[in-house]
Protein backbone atom coordinates (compact mmCIF):
# COMPACT_ATOMS: atom_id res chain seq x y z
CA UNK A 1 -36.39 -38.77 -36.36
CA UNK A 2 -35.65 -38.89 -32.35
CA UNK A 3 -34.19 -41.89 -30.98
CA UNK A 4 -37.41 -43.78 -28.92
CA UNK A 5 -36.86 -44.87 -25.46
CA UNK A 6 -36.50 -48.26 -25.92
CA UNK A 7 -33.75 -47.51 -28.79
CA UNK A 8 -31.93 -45.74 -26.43
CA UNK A 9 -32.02 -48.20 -23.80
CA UNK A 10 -30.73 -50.89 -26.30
CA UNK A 11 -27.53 -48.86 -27.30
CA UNK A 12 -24.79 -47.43 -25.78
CA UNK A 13 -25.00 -44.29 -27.43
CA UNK A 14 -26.40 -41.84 -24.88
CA UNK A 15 -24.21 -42.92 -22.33
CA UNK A 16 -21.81 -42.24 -25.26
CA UNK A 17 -22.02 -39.00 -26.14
CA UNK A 18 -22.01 -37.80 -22.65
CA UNK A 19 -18.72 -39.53 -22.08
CA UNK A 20 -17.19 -37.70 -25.51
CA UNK A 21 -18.92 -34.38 -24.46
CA UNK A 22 -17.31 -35.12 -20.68
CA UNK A 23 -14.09 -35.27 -22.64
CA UNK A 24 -14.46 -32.70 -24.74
CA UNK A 25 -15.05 -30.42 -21.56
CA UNK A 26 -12.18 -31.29 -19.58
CA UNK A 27 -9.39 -31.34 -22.47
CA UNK A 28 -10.82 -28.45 -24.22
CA UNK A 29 -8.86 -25.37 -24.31
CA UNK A 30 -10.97 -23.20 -26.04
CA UNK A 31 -14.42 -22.15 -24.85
CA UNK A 32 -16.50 -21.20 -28.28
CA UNK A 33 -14.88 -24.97 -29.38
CA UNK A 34 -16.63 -26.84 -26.77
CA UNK A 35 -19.98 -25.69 -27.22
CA UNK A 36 -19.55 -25.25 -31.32
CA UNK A 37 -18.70 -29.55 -30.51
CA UNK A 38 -21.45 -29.64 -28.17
CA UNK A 39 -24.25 -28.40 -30.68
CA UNK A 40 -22.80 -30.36 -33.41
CA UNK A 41 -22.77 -33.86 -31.64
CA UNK A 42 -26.34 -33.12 -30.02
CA UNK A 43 -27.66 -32.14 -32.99
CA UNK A 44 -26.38 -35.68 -34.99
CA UNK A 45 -27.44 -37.19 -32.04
CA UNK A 46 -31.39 -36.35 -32.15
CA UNK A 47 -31.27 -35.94 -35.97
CA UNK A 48 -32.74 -32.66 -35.43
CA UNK A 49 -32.72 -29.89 -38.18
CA UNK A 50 -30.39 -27.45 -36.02
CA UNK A 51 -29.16 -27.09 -32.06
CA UNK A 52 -28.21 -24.03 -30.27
CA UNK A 53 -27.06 -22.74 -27.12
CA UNK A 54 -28.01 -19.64 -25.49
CA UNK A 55 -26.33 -17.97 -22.99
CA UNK A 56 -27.65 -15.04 -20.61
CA UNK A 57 -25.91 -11.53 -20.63
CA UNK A 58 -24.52 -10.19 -17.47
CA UNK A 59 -27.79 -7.45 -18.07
CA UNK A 60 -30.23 -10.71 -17.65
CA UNK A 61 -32.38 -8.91 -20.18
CA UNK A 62 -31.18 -11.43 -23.22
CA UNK A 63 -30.27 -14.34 -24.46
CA UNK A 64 -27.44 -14.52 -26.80
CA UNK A 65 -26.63 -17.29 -29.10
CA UNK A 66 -23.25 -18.23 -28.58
CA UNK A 67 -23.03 -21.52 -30.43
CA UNK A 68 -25.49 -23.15 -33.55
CA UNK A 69 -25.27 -25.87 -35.73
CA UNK A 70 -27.72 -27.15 -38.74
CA UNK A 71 -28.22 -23.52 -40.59
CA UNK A 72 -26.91 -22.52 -43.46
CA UNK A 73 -25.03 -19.89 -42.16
CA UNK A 74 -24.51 -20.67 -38.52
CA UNK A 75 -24.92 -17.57 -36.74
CA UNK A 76 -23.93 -16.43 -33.41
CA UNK A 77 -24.33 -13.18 -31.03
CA UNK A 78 -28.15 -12.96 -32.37
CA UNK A 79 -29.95 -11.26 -29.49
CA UNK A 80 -32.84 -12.55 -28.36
CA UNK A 81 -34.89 -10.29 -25.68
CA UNK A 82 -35.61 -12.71 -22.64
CA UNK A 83 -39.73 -12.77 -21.64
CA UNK A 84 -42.10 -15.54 -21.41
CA UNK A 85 -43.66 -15.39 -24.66
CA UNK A 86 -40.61 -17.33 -26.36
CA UNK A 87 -39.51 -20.94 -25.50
CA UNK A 88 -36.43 -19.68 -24.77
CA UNK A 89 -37.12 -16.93 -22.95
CA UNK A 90 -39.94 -19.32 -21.00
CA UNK A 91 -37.04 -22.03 -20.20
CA UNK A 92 -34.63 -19.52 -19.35
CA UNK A 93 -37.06 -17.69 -16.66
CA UNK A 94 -39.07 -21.05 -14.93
CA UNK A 95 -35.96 -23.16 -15.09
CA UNK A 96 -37.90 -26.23 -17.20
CA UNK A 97 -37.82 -27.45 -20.08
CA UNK A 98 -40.07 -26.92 -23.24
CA UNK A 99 -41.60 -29.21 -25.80
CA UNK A 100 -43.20 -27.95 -28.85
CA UNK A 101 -44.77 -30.72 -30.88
CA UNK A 102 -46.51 -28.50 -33.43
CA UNK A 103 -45.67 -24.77 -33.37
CA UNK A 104 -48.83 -24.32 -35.20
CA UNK A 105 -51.00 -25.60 -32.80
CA UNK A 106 -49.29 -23.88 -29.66
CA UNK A 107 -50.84 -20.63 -28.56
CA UNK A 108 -48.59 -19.66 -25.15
CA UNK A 109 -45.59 -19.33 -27.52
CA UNK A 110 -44.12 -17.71 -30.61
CA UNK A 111 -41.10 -18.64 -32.06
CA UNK A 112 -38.60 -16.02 -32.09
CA UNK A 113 -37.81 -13.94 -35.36
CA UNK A 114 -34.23 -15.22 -36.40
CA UNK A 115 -34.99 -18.61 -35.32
CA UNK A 116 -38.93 -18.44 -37.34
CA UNK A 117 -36.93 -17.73 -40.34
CA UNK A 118 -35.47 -20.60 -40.45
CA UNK A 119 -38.74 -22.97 -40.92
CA UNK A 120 -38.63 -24.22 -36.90
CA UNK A 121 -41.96 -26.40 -36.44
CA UNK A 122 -41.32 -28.11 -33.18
CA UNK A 123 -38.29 -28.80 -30.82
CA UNK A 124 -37.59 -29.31 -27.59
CA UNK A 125 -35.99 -26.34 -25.01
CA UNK A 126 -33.88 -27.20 -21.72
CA UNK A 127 -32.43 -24.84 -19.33
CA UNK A 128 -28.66 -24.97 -18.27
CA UNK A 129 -28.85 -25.22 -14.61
CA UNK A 130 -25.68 -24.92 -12.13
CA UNK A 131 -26.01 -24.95 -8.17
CA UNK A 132 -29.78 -26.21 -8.31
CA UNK A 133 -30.91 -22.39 -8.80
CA UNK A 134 -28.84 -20.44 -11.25
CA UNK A 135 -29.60 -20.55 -15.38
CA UNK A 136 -26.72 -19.74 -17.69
CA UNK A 137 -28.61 -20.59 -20.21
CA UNK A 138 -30.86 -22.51 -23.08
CA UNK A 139 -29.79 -25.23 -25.19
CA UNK A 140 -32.52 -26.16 -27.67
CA UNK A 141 -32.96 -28.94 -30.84
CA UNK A 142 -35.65 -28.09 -33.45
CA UNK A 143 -37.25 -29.52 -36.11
CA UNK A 144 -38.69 -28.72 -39.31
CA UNK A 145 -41.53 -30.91 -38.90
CA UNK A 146 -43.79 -32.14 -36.21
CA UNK A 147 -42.63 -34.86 -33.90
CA UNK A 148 -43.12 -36.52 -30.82
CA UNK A 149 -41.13 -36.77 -27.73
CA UNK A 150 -40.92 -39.32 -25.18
CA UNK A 151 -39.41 -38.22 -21.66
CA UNK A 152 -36.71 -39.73 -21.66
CA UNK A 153 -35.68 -37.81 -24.54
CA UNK A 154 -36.25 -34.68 -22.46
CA UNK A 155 -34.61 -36.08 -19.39
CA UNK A 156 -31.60 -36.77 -21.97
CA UNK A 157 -31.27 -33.20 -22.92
CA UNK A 158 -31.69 -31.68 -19.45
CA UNK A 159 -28.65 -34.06 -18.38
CA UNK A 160 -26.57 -32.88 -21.39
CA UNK A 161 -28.19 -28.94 -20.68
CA UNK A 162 -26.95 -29.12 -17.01
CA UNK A 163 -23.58 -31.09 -17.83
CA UNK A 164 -22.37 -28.10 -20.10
CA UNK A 165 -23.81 -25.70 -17.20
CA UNK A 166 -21.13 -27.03 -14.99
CA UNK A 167 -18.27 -26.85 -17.69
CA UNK A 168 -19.57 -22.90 -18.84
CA UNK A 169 -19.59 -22.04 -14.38
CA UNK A 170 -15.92 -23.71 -14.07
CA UNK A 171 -15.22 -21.74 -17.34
CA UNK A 172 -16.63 -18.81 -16.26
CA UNK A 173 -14.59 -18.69 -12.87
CA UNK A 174 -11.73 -19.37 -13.92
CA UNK A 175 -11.80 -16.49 -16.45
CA UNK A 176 -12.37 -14.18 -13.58
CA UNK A 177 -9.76 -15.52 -11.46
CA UNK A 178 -7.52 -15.22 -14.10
CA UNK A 179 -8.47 -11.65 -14.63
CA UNK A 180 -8.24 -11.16 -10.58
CA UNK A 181 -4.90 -12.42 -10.69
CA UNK A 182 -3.45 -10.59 -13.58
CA UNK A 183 -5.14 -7.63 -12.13
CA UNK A 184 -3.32 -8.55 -8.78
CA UNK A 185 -0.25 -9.23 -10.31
CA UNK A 186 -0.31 -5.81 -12.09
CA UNK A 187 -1.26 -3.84 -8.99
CA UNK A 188 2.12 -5.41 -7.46
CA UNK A 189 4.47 -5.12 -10.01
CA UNK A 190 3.12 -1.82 -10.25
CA UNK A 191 4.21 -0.29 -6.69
CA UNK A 192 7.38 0.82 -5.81
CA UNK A 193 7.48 -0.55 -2.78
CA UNK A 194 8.52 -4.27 -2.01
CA UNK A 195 5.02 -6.56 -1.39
CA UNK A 196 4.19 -10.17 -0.46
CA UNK A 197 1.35 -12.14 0.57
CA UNK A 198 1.64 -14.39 3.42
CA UNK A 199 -0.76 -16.86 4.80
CA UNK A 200 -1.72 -18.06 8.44
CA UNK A 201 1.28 -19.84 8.59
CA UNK A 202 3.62 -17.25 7.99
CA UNK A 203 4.60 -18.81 4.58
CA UNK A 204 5.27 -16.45 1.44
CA UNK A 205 2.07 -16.86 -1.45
CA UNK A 206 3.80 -14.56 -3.46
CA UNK A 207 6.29 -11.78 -4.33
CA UNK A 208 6.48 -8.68 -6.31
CA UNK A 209 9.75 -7.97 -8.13
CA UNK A 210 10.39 -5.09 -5.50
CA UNK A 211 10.65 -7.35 -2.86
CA UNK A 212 12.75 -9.72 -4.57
CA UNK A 213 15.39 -6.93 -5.39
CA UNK A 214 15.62 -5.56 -1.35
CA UNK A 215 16.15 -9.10 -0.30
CA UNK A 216 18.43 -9.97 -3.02
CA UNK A 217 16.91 -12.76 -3.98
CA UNK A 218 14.58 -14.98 -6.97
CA UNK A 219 10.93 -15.23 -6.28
CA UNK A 220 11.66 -18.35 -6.68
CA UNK A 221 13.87 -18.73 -3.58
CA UNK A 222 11.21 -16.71 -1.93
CA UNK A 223 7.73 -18.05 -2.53
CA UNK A 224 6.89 -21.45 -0.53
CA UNK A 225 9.69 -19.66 2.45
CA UNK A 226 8.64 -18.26 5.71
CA UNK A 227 8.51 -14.88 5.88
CA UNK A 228 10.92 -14.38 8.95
CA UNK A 229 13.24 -17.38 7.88
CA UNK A 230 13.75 -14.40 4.74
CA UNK A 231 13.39 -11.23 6.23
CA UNK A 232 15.28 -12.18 9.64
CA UNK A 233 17.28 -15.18 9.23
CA UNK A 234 15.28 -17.16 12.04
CA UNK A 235 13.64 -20.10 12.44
CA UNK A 236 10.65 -19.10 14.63
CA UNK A 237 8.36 -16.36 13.75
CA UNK A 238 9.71 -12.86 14.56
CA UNK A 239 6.94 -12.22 17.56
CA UNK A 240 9.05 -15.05 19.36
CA UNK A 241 12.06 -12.90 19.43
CA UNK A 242 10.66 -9.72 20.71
CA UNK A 243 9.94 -8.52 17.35
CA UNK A 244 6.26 -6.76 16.92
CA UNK A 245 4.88 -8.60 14.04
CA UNK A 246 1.94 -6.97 11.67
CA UNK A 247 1.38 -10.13 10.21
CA UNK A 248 0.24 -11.37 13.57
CA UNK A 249 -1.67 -8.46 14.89
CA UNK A 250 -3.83 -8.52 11.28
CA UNK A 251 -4.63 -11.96 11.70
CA UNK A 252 -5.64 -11.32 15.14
CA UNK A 253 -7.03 -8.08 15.22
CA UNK A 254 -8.46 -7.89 11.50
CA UNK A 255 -6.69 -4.20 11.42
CA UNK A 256 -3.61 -3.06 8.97
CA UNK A 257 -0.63 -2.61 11.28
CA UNK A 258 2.31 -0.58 10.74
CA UNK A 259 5.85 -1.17 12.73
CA UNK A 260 9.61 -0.53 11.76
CA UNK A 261 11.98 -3.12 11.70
CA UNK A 262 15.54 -4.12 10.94
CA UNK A 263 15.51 -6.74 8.38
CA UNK A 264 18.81 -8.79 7.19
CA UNK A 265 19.36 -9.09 3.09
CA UNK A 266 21.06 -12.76 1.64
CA UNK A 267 25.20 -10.91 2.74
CA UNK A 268 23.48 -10.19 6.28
CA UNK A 269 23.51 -6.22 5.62
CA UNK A 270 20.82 -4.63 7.91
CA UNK A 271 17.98 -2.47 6.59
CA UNK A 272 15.35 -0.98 8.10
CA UNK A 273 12.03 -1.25 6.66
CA UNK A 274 8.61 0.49 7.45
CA UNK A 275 6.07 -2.81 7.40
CA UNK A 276 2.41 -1.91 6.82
CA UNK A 277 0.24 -5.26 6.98
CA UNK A 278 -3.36 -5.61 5.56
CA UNK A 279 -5.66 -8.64 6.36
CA UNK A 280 -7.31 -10.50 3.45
CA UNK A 281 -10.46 -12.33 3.77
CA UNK A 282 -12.14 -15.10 1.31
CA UNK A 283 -16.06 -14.95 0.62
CA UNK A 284 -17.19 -16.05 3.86
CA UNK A 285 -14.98 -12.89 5.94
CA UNK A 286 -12.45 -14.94 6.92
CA UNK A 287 -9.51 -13.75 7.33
CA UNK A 288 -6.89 -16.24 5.12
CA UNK A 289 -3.88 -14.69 4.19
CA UNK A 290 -2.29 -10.82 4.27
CA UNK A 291 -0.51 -8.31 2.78
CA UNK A 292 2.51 -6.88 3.73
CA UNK A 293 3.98 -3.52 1.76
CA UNK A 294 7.67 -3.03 2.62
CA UNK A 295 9.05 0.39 2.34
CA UNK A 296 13.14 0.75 2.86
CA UNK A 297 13.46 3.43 5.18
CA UNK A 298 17.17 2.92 5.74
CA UNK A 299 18.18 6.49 4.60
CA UNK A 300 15.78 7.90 6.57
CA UNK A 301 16.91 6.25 9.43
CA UNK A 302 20.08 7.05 8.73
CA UNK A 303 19.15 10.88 8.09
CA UNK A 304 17.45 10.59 11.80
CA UNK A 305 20.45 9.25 13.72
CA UNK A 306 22.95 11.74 11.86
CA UNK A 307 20.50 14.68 13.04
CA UNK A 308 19.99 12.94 16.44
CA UNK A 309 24.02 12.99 16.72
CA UNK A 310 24.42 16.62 15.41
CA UNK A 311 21.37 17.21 17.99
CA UNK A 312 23.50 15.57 20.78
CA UNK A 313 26.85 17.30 19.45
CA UNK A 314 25.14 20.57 19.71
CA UNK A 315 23.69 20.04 23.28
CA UNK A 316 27.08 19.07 24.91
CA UNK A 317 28.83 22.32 23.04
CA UNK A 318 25.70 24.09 24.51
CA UNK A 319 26.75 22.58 27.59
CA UNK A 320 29.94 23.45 27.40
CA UNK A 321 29.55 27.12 26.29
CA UNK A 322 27.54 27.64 28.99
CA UNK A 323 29.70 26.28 31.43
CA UNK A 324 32.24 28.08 30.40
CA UNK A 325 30.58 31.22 29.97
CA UNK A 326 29.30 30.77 33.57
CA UNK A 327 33.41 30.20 34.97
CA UNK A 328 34.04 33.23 33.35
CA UNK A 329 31.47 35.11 35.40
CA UNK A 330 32.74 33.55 38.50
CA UNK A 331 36.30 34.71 37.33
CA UNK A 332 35.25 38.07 36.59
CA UNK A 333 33.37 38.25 39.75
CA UNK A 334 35.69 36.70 41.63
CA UNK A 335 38.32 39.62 39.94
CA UNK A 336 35.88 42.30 40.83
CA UNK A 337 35.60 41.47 44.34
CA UNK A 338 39.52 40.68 44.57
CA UNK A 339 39.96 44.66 43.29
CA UNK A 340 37.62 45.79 45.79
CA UNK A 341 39.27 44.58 48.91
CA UNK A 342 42.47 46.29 47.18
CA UNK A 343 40.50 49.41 47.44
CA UNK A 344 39.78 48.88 50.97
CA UNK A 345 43.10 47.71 52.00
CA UNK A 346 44.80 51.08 49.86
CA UNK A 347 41.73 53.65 51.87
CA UNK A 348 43.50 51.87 55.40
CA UNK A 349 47.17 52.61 54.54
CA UNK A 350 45.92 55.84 53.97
């Protein structure tokens, strides 16, 4: 039988079992163990025959039961097509909650096939709401008899409906942050090339293992850093001594950047590095933080001063050939003309 309002304004219960479910959501670990807890306590709580929770597939053409408590056999990942006709579907779609006293007596609805099975009379149906707008879901109590609900009882279950909406949104994020991040992290420790992320301030988010090798250093000695205090040994940004940062112009500009600099490694050895930066921008376009993808171009640099050298070699023994080679054409000249005043002076004599 369901608590009356004045019962539950004489106990402490209600205020209760939200505390134990608040608990439950912020120490749980596991997500199918909070709401399996969640339909067990609401259930004892309104002394109803079962209580489930329905949650919406990404398709929004569903509703799947993710956690049950009362039956037999409790089942989960029963589909349940999401229309108007069902109290489910109904709650799910307007956003308000349901309240069948006698399912016999209702006409607008019709109990859904796995749940009809079961003996379901009457219960009551409240939509997890997060943000004021968005439904994740149903959580419902039902009965194998007819009963009669005060409001507050409703109100009770909406509070408890939207309560585990926040929890299953938090839940939800977090999953695909953590999924961002490992896919992030595998993207990075993936490329050859060295990588960190840097924010407005110039300081180091994070750092691939690539990096952390050229630099010859820990990520750990890296991450928290600024980037120039690592890459140039300074204490001021690198734009402040003459350097062309990419960092900067990204920020500024919103553009990737590439440049070539000389970077210093923990024993002061110089290498030159090709620096491409890439802005990166949270939800509302603003640009927060960027990516920098370091490529060690020392041996190519190398390469282009050794050719630049042999160039230089080659243009002063040019230089020198061909001043030589045009002495000797004075010299022969000058021999030919010597041998022709011979000739005059020897015609003279004669």
């Amino acid at each position: 039988m369901i608590l009356r309002k004045k019962e539950l304004l004489k106990i402490e219960d209600p205020c209760l079992l939200l505390h134990s479910l608040s608990q439950t959501y912020l120490k749980n670990g596991a997500f199918k163990n909070a709401l399996n807890i969640t339909v067990q306590k609401t259930k004892e709580f309104y002394r109803s025959d079962f209580a489930t929770i329905f949650l919406s597939e990404e398709d929004g053409k569903n509703l799947t039961i993710e956690a049950d408590y009362g039956r037999k056999n409790n089942r989960t990942h029963i589909k349940i097509p999401i229309n108007s006709g069902t109290p489910e579907g109904f709650v799910f779609l307007n956003k308000q909650s349901a309240v069948i006293t006698d399912i016999t007596k209702e006409s607008r609805f019709k109990i859904a096939e796995p749940i009809r099975k079961d003996g379901v009379k009457s219960g009551i149906w409240a939509p997890m709401i997060v943000d004021n707008h968005q439904a994740l879901g149903v959580i419902s109590v039902c009965y194998k008899k007819t009963i009669d609900v005060p409001a507050f009882v409703v109100w009770f279950l909406e509070t408890i409906a939207n309560s585990l909406a926040v929890y299953i949104k938090k839940e939800k994020t977090l999953q695909e942050a953590m999924q961002t991040n490992t896919f992030l992290t595998s993207v990075l420790e993936g490329m050859g090339e060295g990588v960190v992320v840097v924010d407005r301030d110039f300081k180091i988010l994070r750092a691939n293992k690539s990096y952390c090798t050229k630099v010859k250093m820990s990520c750990s000695e890296i991450v928290g850093r600024y980037c120039y205090e690592i890459s140039h040994h300074l204490s001021k940004p690198c734009y402040e001594a003459g350097e062309e940062c990419p960092v900067k112009a990204a920020f500024e500009t919103g553009y990737s950047r590439r440049v070539v600099h000389t970077h210093l490694d923990k024993e002061n050895k110089p290498t030159y590095l090709e620096i491409i930066s890439y802005p990166l921008k949270n939800m509302a376009g603003n640009i927060t933080s960027a990516i920098e993808v370091f490529t060690d171009v020392t041996e190519r640099v190398a390469l282009e001063e050794e050719l630049n050298k042999k160039i230089k070699d080659l243009e002063e023994f040019y230089d020198m050939a061909v001043d030589r080679e045009l002495k000797m054409i004075e010299l022969k000249e000058e021999i030919q003309r010597l041998r022709e005043e011979l000739e005059n002076l020897k015609k003279e004599k004669q």
